[in-house]
Protein backbone atom coordinates (compact mmCIF):
# COMPACT_ATOMS: atom_id res chain seq x y z
CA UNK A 1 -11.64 12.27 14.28
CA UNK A 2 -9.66 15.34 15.80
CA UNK A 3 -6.05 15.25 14.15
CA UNK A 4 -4.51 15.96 17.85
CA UNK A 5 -6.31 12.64 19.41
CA UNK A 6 -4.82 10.76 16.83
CA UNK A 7 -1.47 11.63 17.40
CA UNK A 8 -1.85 11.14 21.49
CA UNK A 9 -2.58 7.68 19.81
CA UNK A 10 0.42 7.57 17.94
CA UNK A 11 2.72 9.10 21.20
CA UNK A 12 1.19 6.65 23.65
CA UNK A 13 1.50 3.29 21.50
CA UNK A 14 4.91 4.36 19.86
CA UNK A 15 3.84 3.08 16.75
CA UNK A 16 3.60 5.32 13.43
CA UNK A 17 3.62 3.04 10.76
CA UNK A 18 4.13 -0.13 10.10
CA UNK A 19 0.57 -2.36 11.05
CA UNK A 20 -0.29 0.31 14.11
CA UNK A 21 -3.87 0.18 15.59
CA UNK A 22 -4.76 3.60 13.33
CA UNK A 23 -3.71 2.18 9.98
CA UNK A 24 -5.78 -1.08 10.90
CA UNK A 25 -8.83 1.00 11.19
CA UNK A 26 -8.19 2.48 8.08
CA UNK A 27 -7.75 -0.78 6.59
CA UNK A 28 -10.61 -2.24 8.30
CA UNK A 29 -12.82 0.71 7.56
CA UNK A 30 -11.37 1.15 4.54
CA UNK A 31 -12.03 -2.75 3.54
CA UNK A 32 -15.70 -2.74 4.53
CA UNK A 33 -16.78 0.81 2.63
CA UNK A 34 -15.49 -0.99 -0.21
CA UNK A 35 -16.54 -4.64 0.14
CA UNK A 36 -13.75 -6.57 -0.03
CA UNK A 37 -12.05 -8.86 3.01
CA UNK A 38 -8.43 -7.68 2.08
CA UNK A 39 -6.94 -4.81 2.32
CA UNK A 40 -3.25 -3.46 1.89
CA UNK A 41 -1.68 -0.11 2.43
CA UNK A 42 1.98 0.52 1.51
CA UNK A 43 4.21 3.60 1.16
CA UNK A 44 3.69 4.11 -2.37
CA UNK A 45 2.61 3.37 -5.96
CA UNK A 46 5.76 1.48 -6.59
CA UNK A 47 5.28 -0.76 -4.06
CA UNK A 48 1.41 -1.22 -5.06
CA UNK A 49 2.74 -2.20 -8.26
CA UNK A 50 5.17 -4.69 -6.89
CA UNK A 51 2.33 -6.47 -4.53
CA UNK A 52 -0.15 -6.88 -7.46
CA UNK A 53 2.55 -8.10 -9.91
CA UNK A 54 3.79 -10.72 -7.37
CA UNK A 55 0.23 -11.67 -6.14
CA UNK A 56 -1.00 -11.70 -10.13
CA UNK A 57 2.04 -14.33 -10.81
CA UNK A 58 2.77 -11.26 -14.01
CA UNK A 59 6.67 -12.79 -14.58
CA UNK A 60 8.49 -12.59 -18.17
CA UNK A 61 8.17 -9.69 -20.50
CA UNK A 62 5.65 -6.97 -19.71
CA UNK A 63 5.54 -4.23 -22.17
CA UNK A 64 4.67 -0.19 -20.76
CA UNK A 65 4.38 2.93 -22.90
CA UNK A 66 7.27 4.53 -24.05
CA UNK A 67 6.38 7.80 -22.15
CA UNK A 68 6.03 6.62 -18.87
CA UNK A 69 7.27 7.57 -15.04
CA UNK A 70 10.52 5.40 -14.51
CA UNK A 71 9.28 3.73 -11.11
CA UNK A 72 6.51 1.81 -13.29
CA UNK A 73 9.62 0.12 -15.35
CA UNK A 74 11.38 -0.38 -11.78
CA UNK A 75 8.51 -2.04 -10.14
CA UNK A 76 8.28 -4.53 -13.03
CA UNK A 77 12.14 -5.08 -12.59
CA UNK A 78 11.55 -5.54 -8.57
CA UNK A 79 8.74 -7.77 -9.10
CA UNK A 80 10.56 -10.11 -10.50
């Protein structure tokens, strides 16, 4: 789609983020190219990390490399 229509979408709805009728096409589109009934998008890795700790039920110790980015050790923390 042309970059400009989609942000007359965005002006006229007021809605940029946050469950807006673009990001559910992309999740819808995004869902069926891939095959699966469930779809989530969020912000950013940490936050992917978070979901699929807390959906996964991962509590208690969880062990990362030594060299690693900080936010993976953070997301653990956050997840609980």
């Amino acid at each position: 789609e042309d970059v400009y229509s989609l942000l007359q979408e965005i002006w006229q709805t007021r809605i940029l983020s946050n469950g807006g009728p673009i990001l559910q096409r992309f999740e819808a589109a995004l869902g069926q190219y891939l095959g699966v009934d469930h779809i989530s998008m969020v912000g950013n890795a940490s936050m992917g990390l978070v979901l699929a700790l807390r959906h996964h039920g991962i509590t208690g110790e969880v062990i990362t490399p030594a060299f690693s980015f900080v936010a993976t050790s953070h997301a653990i923390r956050w997840a609980g």
